[in-house]
Protein backbone atom coordinates (compact mmCIF):
# COMPACT_ATOMS: atom_id res chain seq x y z
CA UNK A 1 60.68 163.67 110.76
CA UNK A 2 63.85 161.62 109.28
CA UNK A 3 65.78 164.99 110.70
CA UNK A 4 64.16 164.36 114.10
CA UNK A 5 65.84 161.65 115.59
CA UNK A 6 68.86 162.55 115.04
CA UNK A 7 68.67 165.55 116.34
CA UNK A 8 67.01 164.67 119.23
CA UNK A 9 70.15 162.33 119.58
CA UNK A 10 72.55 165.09 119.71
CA UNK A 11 71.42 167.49 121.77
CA UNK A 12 70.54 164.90 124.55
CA UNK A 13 73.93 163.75 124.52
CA UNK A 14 75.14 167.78 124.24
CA UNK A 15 73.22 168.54 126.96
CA UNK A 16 73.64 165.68 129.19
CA UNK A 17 76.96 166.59 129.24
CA UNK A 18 77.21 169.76 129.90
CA UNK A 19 74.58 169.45 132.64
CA UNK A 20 76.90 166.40 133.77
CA UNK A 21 79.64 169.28 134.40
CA UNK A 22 77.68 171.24 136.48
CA UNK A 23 76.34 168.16 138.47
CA UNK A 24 79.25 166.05 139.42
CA UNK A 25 81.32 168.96 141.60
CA UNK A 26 77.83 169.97 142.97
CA UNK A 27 78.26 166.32 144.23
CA UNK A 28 81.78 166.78 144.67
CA UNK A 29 81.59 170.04 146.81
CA UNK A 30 78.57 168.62 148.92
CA UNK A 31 75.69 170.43 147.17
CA UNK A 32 72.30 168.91 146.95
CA UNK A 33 71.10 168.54 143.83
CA UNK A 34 66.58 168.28 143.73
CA UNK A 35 66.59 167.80 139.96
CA UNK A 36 68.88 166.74 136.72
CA UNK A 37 66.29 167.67 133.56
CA UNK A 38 66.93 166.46 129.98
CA UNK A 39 64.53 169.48 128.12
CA UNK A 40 61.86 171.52 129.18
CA UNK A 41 58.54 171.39 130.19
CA UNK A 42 56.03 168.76 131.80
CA UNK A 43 57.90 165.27 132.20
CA UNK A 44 57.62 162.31 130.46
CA UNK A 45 59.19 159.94 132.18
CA UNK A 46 62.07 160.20 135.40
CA UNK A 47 63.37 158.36 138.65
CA UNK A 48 64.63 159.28 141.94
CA UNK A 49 68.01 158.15 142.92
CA UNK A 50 69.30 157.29 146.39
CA UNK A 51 70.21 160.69 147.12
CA UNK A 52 66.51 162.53 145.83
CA UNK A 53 68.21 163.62 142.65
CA UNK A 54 65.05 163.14 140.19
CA UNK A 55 66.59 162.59 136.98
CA UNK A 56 63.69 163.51 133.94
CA UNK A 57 63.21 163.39 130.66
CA UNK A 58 60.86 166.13 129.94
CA UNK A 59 58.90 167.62 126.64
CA UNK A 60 60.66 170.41 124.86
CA UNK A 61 64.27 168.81 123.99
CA UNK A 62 66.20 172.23 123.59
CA UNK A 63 68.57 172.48 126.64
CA UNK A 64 68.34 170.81 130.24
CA UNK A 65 68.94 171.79 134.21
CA UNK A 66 70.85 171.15 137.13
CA UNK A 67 68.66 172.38 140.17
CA UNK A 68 70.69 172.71 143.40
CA UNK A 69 68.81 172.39 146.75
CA UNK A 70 67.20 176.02 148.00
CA UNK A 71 68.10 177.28 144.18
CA UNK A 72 67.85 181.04 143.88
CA UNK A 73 67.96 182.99 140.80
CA UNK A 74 69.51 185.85 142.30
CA UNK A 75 71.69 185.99 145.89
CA UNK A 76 72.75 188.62 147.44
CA UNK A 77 74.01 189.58 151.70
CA UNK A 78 71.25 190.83 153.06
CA UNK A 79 69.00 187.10 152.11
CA UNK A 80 72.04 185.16 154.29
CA UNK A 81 70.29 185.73 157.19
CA UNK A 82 66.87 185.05 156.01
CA UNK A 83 68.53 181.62 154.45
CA UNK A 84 70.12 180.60 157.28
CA UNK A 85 66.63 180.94 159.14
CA UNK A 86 64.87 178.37 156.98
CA UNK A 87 67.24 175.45 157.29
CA UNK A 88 68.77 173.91 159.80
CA UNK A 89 72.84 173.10 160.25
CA UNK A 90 72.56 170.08 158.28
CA UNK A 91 70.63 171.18 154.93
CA UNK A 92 72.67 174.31 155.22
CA UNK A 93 75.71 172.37 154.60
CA UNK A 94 73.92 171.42 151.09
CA UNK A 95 73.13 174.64 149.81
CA UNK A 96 74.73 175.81 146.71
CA UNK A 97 74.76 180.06 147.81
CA UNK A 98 76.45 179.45 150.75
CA UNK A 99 79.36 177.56 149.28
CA UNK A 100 83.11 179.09 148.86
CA UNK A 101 82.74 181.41 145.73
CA UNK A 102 85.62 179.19 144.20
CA UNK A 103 83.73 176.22 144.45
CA UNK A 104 80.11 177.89 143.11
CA UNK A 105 82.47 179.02 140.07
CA UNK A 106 83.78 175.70 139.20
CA UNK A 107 80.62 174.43 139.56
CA UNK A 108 79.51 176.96 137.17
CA UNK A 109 82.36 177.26 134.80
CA UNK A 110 82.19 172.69 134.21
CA UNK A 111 79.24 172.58 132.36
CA UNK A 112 80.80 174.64 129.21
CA UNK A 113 84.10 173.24 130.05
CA UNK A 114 82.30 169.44 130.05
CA UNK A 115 81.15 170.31 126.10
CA UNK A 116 85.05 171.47 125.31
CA UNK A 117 86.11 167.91 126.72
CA UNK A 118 83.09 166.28 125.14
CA UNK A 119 83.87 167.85 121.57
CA UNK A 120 87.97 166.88 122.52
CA UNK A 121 87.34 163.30 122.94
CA UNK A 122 85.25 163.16 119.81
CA UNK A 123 88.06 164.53 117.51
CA UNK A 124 90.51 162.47 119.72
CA UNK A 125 88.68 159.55 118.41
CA UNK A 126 88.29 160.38 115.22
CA UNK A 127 92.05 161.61 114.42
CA UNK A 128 93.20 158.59 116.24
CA UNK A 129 91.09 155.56 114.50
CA UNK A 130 89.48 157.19 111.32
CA UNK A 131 92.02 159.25 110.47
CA UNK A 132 92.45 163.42 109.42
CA UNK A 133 93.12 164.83 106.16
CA UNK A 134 96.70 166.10 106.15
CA UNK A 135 96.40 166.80 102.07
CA UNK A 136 98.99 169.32 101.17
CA UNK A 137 97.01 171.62 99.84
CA UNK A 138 98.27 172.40 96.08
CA UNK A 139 96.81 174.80 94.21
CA UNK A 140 95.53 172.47 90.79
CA UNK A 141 93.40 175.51 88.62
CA UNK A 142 93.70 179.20 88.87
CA UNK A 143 90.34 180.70 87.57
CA UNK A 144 91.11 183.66 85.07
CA UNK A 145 90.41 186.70 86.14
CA UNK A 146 89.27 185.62 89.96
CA UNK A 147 91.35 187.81 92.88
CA UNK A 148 93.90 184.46 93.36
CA UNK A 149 94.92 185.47 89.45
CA UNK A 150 95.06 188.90 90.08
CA UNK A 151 96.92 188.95 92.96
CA UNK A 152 99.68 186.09 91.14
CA UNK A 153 98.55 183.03 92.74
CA UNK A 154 99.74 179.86 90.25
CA UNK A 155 99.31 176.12 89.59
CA UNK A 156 101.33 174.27 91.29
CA UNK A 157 101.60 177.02 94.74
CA UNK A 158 101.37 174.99 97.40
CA UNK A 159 99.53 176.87 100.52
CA UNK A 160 100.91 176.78 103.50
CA UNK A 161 99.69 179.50 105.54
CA UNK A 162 95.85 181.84 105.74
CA UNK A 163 96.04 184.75 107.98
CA UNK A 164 99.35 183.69 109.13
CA UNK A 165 98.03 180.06 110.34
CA UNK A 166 99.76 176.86 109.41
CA UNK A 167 97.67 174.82 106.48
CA UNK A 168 98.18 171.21 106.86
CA UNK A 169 95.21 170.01 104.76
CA UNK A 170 93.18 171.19 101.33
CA UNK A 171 90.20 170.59 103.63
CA UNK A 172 91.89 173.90 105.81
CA UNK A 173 92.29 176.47 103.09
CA UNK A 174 87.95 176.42 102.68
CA UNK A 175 87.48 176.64 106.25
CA UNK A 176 90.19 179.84 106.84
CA UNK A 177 88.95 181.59 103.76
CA UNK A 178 84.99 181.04 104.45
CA UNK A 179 85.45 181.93 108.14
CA UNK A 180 87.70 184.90 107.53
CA UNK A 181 85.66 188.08 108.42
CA UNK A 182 88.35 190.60 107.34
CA UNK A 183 88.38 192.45 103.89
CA UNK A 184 91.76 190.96 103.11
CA UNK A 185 93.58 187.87 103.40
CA UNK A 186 96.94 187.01 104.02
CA UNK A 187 97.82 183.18 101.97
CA UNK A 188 101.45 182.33 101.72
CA UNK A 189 102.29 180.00 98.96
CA UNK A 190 105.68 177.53 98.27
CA UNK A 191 106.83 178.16 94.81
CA UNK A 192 110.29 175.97 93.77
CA UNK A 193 110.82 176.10 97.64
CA UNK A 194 110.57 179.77 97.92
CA UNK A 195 108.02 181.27 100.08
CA UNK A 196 106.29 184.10 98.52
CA UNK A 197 102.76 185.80 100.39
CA UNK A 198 99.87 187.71 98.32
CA UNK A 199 96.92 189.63 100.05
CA UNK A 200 93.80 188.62 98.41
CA UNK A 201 90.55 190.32 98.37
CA UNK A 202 87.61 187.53 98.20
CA UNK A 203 84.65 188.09 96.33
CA UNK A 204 81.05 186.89 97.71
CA UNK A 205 78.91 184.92 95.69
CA UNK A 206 75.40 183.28 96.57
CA UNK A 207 76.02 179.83 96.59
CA UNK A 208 74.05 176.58 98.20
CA UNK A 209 76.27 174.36 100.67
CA UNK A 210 76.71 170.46 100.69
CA UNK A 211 73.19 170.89 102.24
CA UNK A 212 71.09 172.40 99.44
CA UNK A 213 71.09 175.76 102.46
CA UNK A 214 71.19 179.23 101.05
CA UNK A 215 75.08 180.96 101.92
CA UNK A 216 76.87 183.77 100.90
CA UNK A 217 80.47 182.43 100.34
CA UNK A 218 83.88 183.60 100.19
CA UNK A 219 86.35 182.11 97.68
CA UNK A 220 89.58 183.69 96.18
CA UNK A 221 88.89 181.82 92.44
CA UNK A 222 91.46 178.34 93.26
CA UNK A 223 90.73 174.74 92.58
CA UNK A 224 93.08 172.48 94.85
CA UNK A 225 93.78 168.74 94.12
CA UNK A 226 95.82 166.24 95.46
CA UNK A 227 99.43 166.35 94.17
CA UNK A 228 99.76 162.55 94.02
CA UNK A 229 97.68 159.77 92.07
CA UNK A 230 94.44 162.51 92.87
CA UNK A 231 94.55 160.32 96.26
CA UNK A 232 93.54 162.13 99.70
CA UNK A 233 96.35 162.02 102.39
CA UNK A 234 93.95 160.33 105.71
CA UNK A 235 96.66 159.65 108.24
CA UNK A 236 95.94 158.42 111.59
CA UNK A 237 97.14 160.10 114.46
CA UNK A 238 99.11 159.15 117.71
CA UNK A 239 97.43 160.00 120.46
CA UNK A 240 99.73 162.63 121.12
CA UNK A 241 99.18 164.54 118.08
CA UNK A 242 95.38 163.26 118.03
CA UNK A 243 95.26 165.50 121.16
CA UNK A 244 97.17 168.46 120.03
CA UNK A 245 94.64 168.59 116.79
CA UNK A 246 91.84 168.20 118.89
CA UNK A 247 92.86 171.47 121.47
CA UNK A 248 94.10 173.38 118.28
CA UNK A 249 90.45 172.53 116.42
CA UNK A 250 88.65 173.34 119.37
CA UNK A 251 90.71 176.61 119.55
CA UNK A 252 89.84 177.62 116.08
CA UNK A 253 86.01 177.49 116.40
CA UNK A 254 85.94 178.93 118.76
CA UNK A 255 88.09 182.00 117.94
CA UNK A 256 85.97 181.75 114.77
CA UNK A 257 82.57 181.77 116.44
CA UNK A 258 83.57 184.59 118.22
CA UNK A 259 85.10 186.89 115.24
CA UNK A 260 81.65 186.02 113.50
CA UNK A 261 78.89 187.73 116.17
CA UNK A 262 81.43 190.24 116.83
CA UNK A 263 81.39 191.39 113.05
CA UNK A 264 77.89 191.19 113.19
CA UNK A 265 77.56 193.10 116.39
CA UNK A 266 80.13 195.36 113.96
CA UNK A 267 77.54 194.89 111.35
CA UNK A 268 79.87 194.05 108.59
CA UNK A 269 78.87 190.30 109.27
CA UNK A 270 76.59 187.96 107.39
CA UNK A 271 73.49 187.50 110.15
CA UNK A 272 71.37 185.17 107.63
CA UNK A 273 74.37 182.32 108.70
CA UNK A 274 72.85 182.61 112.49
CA UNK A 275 70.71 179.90 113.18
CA UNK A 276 68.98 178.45 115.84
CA UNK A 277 67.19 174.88 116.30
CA UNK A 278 65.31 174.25 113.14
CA UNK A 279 68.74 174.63 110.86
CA UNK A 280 70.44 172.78 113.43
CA UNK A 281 68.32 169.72 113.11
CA UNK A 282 68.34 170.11 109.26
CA UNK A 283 71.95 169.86 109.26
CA UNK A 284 72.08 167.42 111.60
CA UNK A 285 69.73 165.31 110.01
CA UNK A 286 71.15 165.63 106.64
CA UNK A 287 74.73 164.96 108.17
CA UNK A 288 73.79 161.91 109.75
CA UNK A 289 72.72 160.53 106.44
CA UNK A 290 76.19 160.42 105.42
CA UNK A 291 77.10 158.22 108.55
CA UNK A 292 78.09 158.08 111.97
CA UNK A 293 81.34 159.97 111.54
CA UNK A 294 80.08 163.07 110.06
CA UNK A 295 77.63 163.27 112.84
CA UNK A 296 80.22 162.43 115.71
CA UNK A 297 81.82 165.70 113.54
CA UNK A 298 78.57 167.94 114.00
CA UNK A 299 77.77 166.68 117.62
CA UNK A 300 81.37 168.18 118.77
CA UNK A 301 81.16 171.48 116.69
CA UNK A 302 77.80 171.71 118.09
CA UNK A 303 79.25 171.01 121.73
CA UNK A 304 82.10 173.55 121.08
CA UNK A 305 79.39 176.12 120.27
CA UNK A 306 77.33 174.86 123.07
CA UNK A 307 80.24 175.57 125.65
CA UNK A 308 81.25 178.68 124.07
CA UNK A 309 77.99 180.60 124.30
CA UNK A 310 77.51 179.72 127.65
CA UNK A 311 80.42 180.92 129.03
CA UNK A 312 79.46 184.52 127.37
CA UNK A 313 79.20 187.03 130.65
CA UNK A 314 74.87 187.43 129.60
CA UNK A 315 72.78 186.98 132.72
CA UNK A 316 70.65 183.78 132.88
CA UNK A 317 73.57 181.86 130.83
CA UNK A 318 76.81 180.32 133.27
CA UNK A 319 78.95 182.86 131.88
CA UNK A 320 76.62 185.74 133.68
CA UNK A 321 77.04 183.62 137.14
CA UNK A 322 80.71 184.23 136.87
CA UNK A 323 80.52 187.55 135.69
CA UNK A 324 78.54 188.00 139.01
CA UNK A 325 81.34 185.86 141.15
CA UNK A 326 83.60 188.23 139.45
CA UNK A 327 82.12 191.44 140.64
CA UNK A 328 81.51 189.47 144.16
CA UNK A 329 85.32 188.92 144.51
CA UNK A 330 86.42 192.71 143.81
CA UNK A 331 83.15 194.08 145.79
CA UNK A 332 84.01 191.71 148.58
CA UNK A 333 80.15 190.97 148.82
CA UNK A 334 77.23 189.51 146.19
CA UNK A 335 75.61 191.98 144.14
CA UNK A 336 72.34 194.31 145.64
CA UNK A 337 69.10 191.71 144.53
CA UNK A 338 67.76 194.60 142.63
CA UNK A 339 70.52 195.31 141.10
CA UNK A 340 71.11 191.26 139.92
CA UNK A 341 67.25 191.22 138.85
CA UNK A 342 68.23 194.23 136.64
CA UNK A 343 70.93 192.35 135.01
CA UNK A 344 68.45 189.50 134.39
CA UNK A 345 65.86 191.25 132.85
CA UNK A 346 68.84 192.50 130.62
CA UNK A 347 70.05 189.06 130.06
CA UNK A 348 66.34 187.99 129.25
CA UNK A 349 66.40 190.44 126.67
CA UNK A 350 68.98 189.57 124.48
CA UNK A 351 68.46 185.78 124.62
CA UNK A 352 65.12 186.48 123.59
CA UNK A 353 66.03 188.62 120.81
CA UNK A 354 68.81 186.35 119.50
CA UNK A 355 66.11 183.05 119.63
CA UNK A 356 63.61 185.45 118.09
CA UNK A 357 66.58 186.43 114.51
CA UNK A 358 68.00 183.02 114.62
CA UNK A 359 64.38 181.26 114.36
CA UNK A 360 63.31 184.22 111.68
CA UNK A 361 66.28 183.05 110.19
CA UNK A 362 65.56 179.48 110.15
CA UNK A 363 62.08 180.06 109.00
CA UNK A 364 63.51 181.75 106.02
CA UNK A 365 65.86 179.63 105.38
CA UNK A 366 62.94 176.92 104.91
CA UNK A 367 61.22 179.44 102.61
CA UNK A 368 58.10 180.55 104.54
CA UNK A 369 59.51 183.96 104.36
């Protein structure tokens, strides 16, 4: 229950959002909107605003909806007609399928791109009045015998590039090497201002996280410390450079989210890190213990994540809308209904599948597996 609240927090605010995207250029482009649900299910509590928009909290808090007035699943030529039939001029004017397809994609496309502005304005924040970690990262202990020794690495290197990616922070080296999903990896060192560059093999140990959670974890056998008084370097950030941090961070989750399910799609990934809701609200919950900026921190990964996976072409999720605006601008017409229903079913599928591994996942992860 102390995990509950918080998490209940963060995904209203997540969602709200990126439901927030989708509603204001409905507005904008003259859509009527019927409905603007926080969660599933029966309702708990709502109000109608002045232009029939019922706005609801309802039971099951895992994701939300923008309805659009006459809101059809699929769409396709041969329903125009029949649409144009049941409502007159003036509630025609309000319906969402018989917009410009460049308007029905933008209205599409802002929800995810509402959680990447969401998560932006968080780090903004963040870098600009509590500061970010620009540590150089030097290396302090070499463990004997670890692939960091073999391959030459010594005290006193100072790391300055993973995978051929700038390292401005100790905090960085963890991230690249426990995110890295290839066999090597590239870490170029300054040694007595020469640059020299090793390829390291990491070894995979089972390990617990700050959490107390189960992981199988990457490390290349380096301790890192600060090279001065042992003090962390927290600098805040003009906005300028608060905003370039913010794009570039957004950038690398989500390069890194997507490197992850595709090596597990590859199968060389590690699918016990997938999780769904239950780990989400343990981590959240845990996080928030350690105060509001750590969960301001979680809240825009989560929203990056959030945005991401939507935009992924799989029916049922925004990023299968476009994929269907896409094949409507090269066809010159929507796709046949039974052909979008097929797609559906298909997109049914593999959400179900990935709720059904992520939960077994979380399950396990609590031990009742």
């Amino acid at each position: 229950m102390n995990y509950l609240l918080p998490f209940i927090i963060l995904i209203t605010v997540v969602v709200f959002i990126h439901e927030y995207g989708h509603y204001y250029f409905a507005k904008k482009f003259g859509v009527g909107v019927t409905d603007f649900s926080i969660g599933f299910g029966k309702e708990i509590f709502g109000w109608n605003d002045k232009s029939g928009t019922r706005w609801k909290i309802c039971w099951i808090p895992l994701g939300g909806y923008v309805k659009f007035f006459g809101d059809r699943n699929v769409f396709s030529q041969a329903e125009q007609a029949e649409v144009l039939k049941k409502y007159d001029k003036k509630d025609q004017s309000k319906l969402f399928i018989l917009k410009p397809l460049y308007q029905r994609a933008i209205i599409v496309a802002a929800g995810p791109v509402a959680n990447f502005i969401l998560a932006a304005f968080i780090f903004i924040f963040i870098y600009m009045f509590v500061g970010k970690d620009m540590t150089p990262a030097v290396v302090y202990e070499v463990q004997k015998d670890s692939p960091a020794f073999e391959a030459g690495i010594k005290k006193n290197d100072k790391i300055i590039a993973i995978n051929n990616k700038k390292i401005n922070s100790i905090l960085e080296v963890s991230t690249h090497v426990t995110t890295s999903t290839s066999d090597f990896i590239e870490i170029s060192v300054l040694r007595l201002e020469k640059e020299i560059s090793f390829k390291i093999k990491p070894i995979i140990i089972e390990s617990e996280d700050n959490f107390g959670s189960k992981i199988k974890k990457r490390i290349i056998g380096v301790k890192l410390a600060p090279p001065l008084n042992n003090k962390f370097n927290n600098i805040k950030l003009s906005p300028t450079k608060a905003i370039y941090y913010s794009v570039k961070e957004i950038w690398f989750v989500s390069a890194t989210s997507i490197k992850y399910l595709g090596s597990i799609f590859a199968g060389s990934g590690d699918s016990s890190q997938l999780g769904g809701p239950i780990r989400i609200a343990k981590v959240t919950g845990q996080v928030f213990e350690y105060g509001i900026i750590p969960f301001l921190s979680i809240m825009a990964y989560i929203s990056i994540n959030l945005g991401l996976i939507n935009l992924f072409p799989i029916p049922m999720l925004d990023g299968g809308h476009l994929m269907f605006y896409l094949f409507e601008k090269i066809l010159g017409r929507p796709l046949q209904q039974k052909t979008q229903e097929g797609f559906f079913r298909i997109g049914l599928f593999l959400l179900l599948s990935l709720m059904f591994f992520a939960t077994f996942n979380d399950l396990k992860d609590l031990g009742l597996f």
